[in-house]
Structure formats: structure tokens, C-alpha cells
C-alpha atoms as a PDB file:
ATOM      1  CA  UNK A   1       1.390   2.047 -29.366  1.00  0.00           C
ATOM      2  CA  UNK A   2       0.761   5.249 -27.319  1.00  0.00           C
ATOM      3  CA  UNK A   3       2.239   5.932 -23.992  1.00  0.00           C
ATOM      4  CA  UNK A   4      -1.660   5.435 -22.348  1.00  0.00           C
ATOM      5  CA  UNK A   5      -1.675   1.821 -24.288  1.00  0.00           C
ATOM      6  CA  UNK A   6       1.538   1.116 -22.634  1.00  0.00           C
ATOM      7  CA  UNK A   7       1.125   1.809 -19.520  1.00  0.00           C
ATOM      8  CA  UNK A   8      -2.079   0.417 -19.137  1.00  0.00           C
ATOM      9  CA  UNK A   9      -1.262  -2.862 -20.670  1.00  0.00           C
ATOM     10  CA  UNK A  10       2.126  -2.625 -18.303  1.00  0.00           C
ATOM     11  CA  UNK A  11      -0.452  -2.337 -15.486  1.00  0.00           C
ATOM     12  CA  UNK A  12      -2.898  -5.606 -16.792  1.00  0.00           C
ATOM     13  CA  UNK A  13       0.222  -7.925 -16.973  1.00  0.00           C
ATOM     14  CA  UNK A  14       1.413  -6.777 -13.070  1.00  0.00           C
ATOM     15  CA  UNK A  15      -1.696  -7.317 -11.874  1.00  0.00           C
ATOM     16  CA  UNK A  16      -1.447 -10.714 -13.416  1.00  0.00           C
ATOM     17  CA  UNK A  17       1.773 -11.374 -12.035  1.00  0.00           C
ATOM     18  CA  UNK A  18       2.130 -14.835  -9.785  1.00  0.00           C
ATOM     19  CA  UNK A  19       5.313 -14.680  -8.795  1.00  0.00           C
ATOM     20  CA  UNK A  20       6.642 -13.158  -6.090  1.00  0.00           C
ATOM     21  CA  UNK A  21      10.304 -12.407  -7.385  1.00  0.00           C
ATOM     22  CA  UNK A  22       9.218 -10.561  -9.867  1.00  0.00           C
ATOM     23  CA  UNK A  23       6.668  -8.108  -8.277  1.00  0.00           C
ATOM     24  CA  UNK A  24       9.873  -7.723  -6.043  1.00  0.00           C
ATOM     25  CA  UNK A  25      12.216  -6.990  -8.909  1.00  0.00           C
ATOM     26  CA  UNK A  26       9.638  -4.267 -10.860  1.00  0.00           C
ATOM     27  CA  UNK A  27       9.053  -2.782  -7.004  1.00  0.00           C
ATOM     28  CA  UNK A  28      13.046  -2.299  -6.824  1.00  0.00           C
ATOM     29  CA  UNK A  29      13.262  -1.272 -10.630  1.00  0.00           C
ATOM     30  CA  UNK A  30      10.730   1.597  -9.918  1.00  0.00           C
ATOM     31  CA  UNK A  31      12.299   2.522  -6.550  1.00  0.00           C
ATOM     32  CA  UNK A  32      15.899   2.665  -8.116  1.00  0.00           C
ATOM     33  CA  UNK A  33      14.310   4.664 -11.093  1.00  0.00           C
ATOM     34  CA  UNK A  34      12.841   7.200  -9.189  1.00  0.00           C
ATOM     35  CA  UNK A  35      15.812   7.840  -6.856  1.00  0.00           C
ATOM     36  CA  UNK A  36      18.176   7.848 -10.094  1.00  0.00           C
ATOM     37  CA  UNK A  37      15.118  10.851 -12.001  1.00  0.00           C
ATOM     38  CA  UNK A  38      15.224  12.531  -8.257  1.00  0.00           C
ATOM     39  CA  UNK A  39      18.819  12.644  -8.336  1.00  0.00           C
ATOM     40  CA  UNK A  40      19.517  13.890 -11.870  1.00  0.00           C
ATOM     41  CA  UNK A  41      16.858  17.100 -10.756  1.00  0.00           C
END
């Protein structure tokens, strides 16, 4: 699967997402990921 397949079937199953705790968890995954990419540059 292609990086554009990916990401938009990453995108359908957030948006599908019920549960609080875990649209919490993926927010703080992407925040820590960023900082960690931000602080390797």
C-alpha cells in the first residue's frame, strides 16, 4: 500500500473513532512526534 493509501485510510478510521481516549492518545502521539522531528532538525 502507498503512502497516499495509508494515510488516507489512517484518516477514515480517526474520523470513525468513538472514543475519546484514543483521539487523546493519537493527538499526544502526533504532538510528541513532531516535537521529537523538530528537535532532531
Amino acid at each position: 500500500m502507498d503512502i497516499e493509501s495509508r494515510k488516507i485510510n489512517f484518516v477514515q478510521e480517526f474520523l470513525r473513532l468513538q472514543n475519546e481516549e484514543k483521539i487523546t492518545g493519537l493527538e499526544h502521539l502526533l504532538r510528541t512526534k513532531k516535537k521529537d522531528e523538530f528537535e532532531k532538525n
